[in-house]
N, C-alpha and C. Protein backbone atom coordinates (compact mmCIF):
# COMPACT_ATOMS: atom_id res chain seq x y z
N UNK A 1 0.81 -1.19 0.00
CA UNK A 1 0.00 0.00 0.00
C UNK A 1 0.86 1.27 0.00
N UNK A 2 1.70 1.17 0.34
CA UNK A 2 2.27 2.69 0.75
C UNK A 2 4.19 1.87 0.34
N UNK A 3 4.58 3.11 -0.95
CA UNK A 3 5.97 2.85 -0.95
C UNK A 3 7.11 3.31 -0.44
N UNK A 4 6.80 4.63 -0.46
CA UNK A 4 7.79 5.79 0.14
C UNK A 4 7.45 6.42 1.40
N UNK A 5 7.67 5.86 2.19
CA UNK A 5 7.74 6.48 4.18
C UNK A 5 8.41 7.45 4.38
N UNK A 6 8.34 8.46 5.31
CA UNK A 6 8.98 9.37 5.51
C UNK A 6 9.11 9.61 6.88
N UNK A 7 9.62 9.25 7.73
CA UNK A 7 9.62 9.68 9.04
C UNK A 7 11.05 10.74 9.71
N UNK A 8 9.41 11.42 10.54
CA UNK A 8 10.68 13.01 11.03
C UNK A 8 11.12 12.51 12.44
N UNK A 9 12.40 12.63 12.66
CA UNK A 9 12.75 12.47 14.26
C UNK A 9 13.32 13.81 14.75
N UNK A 10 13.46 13.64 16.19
CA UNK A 10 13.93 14.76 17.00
C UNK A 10 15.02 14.16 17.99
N UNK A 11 14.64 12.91 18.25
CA UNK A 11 15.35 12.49 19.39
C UNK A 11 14.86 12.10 20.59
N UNK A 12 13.20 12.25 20.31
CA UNK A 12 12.54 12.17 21.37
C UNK A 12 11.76 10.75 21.54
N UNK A 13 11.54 10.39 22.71
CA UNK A 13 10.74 9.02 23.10
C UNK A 13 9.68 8.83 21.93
N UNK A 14 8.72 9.88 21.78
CA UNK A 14 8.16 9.65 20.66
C UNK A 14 8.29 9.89 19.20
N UNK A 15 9.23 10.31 18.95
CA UNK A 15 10.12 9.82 17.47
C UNK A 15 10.56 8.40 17.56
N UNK A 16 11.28 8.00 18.45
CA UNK A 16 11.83 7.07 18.44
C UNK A 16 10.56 5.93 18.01
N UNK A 17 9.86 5.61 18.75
CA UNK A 17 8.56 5.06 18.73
C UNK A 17 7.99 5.26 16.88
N UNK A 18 8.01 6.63 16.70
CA UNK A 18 7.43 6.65 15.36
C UNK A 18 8.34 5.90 14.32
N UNK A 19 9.17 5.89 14.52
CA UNK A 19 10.36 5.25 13.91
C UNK A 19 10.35 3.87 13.73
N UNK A 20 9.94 3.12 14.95
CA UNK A 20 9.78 1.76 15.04
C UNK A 20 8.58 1.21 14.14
N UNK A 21 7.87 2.34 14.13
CA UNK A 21 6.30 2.02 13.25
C UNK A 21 6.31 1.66 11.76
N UNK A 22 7.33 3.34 11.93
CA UNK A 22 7.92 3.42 10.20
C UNK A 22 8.85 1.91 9.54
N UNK A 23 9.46 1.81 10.42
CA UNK A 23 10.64 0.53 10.14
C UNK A 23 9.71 -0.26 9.81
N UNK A 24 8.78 -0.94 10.40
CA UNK A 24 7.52 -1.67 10.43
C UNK A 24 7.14 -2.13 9.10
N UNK A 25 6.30 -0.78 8.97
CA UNK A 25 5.47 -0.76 7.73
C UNK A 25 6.63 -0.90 6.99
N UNK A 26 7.51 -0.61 6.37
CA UNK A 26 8.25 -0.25 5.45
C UNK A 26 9.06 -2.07 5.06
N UNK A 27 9.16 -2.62 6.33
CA UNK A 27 9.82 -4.03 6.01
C UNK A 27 9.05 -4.80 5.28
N UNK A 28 7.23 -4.57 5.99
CA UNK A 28 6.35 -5.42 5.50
C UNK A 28 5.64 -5.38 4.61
N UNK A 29 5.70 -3.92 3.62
CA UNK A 29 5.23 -3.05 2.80
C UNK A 29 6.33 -3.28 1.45
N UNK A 30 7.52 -3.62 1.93
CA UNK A 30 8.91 -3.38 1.30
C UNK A 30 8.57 -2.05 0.23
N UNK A 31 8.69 -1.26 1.24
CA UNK A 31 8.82 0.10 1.07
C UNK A 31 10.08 1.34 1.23
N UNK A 32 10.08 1.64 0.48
CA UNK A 32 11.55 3.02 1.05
C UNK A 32 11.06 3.57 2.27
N UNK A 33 12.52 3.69 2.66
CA UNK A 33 12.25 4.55 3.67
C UNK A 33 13.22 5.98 4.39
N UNK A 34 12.65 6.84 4.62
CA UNK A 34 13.36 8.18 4.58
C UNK A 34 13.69 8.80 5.86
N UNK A 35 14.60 8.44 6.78
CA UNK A 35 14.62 9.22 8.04
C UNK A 35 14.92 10.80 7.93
N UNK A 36 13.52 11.72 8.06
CA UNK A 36 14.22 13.53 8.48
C UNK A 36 14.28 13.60 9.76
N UNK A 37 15.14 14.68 9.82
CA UNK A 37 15.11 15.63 10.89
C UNK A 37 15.42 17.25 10.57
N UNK A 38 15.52 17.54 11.30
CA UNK A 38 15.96 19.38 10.72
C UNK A 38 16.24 19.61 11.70
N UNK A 39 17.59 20.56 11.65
CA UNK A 39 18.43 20.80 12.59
C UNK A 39 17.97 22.98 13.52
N UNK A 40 17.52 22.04 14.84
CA UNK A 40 16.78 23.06 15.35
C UNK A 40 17.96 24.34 15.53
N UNK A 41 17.34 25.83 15.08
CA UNK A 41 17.86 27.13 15.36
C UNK A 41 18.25 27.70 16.40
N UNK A 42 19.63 27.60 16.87
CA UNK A 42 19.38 28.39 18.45
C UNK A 42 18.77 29.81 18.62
N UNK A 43 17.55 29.77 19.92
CA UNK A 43 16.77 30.90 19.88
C UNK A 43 17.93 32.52 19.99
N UNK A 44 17.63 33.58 19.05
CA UNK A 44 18.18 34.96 19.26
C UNK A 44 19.10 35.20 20.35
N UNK A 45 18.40 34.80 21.53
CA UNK A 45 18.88 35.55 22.87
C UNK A 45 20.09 34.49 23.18
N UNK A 46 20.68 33.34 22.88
CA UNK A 46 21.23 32.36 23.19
C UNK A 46 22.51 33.21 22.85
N UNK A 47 22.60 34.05 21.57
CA UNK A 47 23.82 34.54 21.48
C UNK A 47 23.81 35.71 21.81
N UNK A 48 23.38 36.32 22.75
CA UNK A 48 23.01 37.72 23.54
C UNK A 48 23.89 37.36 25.24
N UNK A 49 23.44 36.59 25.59
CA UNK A 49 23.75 36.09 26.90
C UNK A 49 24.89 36.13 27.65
N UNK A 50 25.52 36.55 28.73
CA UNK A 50 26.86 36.31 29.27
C UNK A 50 27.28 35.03 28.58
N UNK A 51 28.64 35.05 28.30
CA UNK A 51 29.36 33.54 28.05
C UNK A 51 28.91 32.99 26.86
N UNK A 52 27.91 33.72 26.00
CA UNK A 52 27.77 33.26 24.79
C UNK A 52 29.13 32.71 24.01
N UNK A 53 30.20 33.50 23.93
CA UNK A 53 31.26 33.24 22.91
C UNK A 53 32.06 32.28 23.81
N UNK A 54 31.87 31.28 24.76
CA UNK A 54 32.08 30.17 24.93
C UNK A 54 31.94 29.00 24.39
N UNK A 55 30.02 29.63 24.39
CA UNK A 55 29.45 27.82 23.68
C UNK A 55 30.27 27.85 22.13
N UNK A 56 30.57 28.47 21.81
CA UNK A 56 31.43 28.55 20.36
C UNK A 56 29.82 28.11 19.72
N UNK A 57 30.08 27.86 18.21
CA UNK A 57 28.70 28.20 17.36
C UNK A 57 27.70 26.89 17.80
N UNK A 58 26.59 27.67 18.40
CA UNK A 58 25.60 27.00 18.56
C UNK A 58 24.67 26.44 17.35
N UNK A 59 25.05 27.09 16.57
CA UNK A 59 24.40 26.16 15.45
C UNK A 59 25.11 25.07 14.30
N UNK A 60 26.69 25.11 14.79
CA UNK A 60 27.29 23.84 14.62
C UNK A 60 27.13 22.62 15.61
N UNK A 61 26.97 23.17 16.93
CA UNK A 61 26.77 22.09 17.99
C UNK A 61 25.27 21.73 17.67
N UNK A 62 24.51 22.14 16.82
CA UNK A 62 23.07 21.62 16.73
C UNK A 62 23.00 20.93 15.37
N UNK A 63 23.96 21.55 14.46
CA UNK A 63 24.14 20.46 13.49
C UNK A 63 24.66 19.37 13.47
N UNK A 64 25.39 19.07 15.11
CA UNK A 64 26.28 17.96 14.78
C UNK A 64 25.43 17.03 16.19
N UNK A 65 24.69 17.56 16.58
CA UNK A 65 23.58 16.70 17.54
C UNK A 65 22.60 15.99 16.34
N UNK A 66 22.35 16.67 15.75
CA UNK A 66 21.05 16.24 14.39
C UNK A 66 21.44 15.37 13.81
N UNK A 67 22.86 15.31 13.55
CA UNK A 67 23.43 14.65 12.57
C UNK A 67 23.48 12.86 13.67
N UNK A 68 23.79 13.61 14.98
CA UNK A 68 24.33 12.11 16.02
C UNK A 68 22.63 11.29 16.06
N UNK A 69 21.74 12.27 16.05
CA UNK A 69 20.38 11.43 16.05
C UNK A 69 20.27 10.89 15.02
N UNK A 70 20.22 10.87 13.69
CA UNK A 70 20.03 10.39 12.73
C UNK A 70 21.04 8.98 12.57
N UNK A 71 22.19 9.27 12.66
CA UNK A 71 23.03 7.95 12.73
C UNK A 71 22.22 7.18 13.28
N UNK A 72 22.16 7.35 14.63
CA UNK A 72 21.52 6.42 15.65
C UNK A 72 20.46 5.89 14.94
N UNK A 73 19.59 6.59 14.35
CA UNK A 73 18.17 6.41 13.46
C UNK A 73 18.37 5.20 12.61
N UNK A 74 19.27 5.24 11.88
CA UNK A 74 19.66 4.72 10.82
C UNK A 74 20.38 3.30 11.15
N UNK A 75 21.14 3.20 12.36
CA UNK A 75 21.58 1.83 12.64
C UNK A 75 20.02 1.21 13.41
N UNK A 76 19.45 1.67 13.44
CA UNK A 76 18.60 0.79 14.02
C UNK A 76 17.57 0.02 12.78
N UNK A 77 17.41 0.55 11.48
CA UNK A 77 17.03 0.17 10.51
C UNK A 77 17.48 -1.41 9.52
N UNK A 78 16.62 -2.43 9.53
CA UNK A 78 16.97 -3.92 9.48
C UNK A 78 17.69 -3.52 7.93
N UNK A 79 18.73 -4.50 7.33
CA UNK A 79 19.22 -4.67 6.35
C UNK A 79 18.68 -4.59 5.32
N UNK A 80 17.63 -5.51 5.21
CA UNK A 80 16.83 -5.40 4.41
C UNK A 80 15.54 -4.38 3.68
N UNK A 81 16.03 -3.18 4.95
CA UNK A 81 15.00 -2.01 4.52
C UNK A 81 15.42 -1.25 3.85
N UNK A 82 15.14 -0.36 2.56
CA UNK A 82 16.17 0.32 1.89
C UNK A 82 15.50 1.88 2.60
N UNK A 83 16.57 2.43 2.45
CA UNK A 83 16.97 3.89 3.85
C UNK A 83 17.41 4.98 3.26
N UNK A 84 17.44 6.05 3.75
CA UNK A 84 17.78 7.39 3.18
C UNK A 84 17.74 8.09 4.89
N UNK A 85 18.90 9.01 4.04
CA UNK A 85 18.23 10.09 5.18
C UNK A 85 18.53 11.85 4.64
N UNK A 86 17.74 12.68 5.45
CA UNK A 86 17.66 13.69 4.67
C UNK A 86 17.48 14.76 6.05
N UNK A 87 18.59 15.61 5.98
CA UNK A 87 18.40 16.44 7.26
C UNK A 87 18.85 18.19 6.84
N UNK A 88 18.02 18.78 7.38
CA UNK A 88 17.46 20.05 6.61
C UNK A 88 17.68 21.35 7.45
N UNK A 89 18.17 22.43 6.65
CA UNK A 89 18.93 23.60 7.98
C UNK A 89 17.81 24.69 8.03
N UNK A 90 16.23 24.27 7.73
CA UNK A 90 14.77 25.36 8.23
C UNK A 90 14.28 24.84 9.37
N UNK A 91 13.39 25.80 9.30
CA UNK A 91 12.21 25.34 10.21
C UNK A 91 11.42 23.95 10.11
N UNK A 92 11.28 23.25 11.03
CA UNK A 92 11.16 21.78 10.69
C UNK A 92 9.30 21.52 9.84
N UNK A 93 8.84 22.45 10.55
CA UNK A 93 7.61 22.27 9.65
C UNK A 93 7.55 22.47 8.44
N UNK A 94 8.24 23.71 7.82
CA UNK A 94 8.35 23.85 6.13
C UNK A 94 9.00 22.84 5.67
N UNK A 95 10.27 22.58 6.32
CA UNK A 95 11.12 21.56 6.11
C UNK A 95 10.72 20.33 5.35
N UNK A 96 9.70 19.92 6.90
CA UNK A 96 9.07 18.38 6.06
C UNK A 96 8.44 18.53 5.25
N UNK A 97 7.16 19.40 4.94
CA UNK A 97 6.19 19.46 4.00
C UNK A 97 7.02 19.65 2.70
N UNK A 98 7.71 20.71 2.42
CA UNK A 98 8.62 20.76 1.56
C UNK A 98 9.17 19.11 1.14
N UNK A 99 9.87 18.68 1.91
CA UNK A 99 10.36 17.15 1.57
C UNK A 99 9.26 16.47 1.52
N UNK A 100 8.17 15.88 2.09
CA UNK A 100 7.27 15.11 1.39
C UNK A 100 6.74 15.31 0.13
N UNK A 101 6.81 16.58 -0.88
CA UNK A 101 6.67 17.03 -2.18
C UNK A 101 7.70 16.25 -2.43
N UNK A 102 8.46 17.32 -2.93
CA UNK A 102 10.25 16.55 -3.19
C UNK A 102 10.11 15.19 -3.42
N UNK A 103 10.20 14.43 -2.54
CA UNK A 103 10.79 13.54 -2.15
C UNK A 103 9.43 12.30 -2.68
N UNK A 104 8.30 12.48 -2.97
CA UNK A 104 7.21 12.13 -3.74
C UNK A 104 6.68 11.08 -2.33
N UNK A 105 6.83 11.39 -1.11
CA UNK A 105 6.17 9.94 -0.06
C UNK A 105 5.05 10.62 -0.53
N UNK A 106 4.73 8.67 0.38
CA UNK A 106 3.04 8.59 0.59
C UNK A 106 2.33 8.26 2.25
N UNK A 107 3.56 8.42 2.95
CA UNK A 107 3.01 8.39 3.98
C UNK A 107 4.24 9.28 4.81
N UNK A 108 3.69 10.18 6.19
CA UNK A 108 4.25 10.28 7.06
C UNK A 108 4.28 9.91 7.94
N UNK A 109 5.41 9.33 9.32
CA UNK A 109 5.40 8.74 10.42
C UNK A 109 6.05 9.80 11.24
N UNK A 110 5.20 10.34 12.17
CA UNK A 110 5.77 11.45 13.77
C UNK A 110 5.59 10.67 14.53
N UNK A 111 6.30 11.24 15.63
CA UNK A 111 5.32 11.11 17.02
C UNK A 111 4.81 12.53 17.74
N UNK A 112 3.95 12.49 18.53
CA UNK A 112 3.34 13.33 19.58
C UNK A 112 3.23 13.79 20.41
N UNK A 113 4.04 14.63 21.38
CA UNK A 113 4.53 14.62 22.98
C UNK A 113 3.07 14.90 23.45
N UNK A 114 1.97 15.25 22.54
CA UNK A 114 0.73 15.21 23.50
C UNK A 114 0.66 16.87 24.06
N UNK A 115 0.92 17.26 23.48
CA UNK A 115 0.60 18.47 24.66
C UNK A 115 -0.53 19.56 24.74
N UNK A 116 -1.01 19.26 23.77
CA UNK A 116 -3.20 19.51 23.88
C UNK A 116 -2.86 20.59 22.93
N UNK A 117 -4.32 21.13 23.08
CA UNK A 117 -4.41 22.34 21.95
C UNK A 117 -3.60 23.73 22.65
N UNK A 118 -4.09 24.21 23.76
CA UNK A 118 -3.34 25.19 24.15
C UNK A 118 -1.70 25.34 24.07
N UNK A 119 -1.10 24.16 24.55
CA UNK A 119 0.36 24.45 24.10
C UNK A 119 0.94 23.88 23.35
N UNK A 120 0.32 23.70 21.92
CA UNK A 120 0.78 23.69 20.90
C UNK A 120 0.44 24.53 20.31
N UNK A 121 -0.79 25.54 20.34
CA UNK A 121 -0.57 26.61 19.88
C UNK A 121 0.45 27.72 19.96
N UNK A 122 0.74 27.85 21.53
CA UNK A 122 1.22 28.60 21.90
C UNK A 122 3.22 28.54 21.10
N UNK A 123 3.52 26.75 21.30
CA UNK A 123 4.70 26.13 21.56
C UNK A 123 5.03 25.93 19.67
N UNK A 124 3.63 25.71 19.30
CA UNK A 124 3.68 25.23 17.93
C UNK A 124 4.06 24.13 17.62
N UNK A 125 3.28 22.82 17.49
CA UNK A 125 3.52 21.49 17.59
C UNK A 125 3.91 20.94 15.62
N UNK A 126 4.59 20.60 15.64
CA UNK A 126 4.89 20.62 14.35
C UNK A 126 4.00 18.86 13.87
N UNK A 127 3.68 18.34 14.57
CA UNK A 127 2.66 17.11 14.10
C UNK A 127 1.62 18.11 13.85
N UNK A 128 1.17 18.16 14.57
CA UNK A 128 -0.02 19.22 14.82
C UNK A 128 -0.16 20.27 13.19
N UNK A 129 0.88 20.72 12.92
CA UNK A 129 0.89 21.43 11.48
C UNK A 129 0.77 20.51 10.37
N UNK A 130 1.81 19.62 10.24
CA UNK A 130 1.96 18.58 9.18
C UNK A 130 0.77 17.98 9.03
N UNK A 131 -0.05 17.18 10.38
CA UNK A 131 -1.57 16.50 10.35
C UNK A 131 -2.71 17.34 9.22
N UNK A 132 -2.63 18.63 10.00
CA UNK A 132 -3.41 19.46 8.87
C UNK A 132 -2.71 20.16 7.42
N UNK A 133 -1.84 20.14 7.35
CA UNK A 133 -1.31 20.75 5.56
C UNK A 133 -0.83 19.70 4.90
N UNK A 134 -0.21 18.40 5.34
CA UNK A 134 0.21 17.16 4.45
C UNK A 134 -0.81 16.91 3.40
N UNK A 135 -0.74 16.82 2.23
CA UNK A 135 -1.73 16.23 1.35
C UNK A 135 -1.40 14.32 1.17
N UNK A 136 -0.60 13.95 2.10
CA UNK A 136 -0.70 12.77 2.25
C UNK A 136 -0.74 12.26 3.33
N UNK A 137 -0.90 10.62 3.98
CA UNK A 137 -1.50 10.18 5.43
C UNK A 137 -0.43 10.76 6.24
N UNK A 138 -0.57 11.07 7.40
CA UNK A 138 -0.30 11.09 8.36
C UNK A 138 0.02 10.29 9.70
N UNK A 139 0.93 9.82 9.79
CA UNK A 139 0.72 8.37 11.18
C UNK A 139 1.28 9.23 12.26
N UNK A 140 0.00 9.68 13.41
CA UNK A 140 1.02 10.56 14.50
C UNK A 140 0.79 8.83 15.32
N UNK A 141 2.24 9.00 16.18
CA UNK A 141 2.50 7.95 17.14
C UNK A 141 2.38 8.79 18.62
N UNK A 142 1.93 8.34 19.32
CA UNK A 142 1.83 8.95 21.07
C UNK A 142 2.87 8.15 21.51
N UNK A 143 3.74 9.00 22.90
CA UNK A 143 4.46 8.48 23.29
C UNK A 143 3.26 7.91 24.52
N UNK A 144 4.42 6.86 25.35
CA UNK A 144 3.25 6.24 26.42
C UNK A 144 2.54 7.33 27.71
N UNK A 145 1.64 6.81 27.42
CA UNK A 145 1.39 7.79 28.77
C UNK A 145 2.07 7.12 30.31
N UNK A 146 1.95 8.08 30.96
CA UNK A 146 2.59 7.76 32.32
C UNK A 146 1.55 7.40 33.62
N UNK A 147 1.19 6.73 34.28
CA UNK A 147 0.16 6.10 34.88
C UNK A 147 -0.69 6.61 35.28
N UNK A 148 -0.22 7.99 35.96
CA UNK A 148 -1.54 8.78 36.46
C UNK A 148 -2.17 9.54 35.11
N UNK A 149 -1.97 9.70 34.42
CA UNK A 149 -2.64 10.01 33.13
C UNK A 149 -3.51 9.15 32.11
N UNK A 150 -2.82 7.44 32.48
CA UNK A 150 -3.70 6.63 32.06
C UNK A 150 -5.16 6.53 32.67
N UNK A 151 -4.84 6.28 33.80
CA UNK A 151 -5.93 6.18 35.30
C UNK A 151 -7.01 7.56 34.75
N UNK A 152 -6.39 8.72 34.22
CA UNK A 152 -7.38 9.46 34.82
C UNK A 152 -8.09 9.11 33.30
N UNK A 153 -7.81 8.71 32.09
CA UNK A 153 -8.03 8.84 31.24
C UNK A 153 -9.23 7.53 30.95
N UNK A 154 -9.23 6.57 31.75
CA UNK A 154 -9.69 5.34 31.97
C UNK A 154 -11.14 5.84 33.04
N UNK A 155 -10.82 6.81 34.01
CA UNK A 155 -11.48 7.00 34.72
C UNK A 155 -12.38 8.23 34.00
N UNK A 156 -12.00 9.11 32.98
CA UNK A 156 -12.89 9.95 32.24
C UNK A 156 -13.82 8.91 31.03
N UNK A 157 -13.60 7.81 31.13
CA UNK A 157 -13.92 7.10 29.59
C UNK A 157 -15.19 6.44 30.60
N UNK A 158 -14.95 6.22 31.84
CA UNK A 158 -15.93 5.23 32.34
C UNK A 158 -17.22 6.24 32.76
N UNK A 159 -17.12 7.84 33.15
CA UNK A 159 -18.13 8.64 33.71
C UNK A 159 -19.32 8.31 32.74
């Protein structure tokens, strides 16, 4: 069903997870598969700050973190899956949408830190963007919830 996968990581529990999904489909699909990421901007004030000209360039130390996630990404991918990877110096939301054109997928794989409507508006959840402007599927992955969040969530389903 689906040939060309595309999954975005960050580094986070739920990338990682989306990743495992993507690997998934893609073995059993024998499908390509595309690990992004985009290498996050250090905010303005980072180089404003006492001791700024210590950290030496913060946006080499963020290119070369992006770059250490993706490796990692990529050894975890079975032999038999054919792999790419593609890591991008924008904003990660143009970024991907941009590359899912490009790059002609038919599916995307995220994950979700969950963090509701209010602070992702505020925070700007980049699943949250991609879900609504992708003109192709979308697979958001949730990371696990943590127990008292299950409970309450079990306990709102039963009222």
């Amino acid at each position: 069903m689906f040939r060309n996968i595309i999954v975005a990581i960050d580094g986070s529990p739920d990338a990682e997870r989306a990743l495992g999904h993507a690997i998934d489909l893609a073995a059993s699909e024998n499908a390509k598969l595309t690990i992004f990421s985009a290498v996050p901007a250090p905010p303005p004030f980072a180089y404003t700050t006492p001791g700024a000209a210590a950290l030496g360039d913060l946006g080499e130390q963020a290119r070369a973190e992006t770059e250490k996630i993706v490796r990692a990404a990529l050894e975890l991918v079975p032999q038999g899956v054919s792999v790419t990877s593609v890591i991008k110096e924008e904003p990660a939301k143009q970024a991907l949408l941009k590359q899912i054109v490009a790059g002609e997928h038919d599916l995307v794989a995220m994950g979700s830190r969950g963090r509701g409507a209010v602070r992702s508006a505020l925070l700007g959840s980049v699943s949250h963007h991609v879900l609504h402007h992708s003109d192709v599927p979308v697979l958001i992955v949730h990371g696990d919830r943590d127990p008292g969040q299950a409970a309450a969530a079990e306990h709102a389903a039963g009222d």
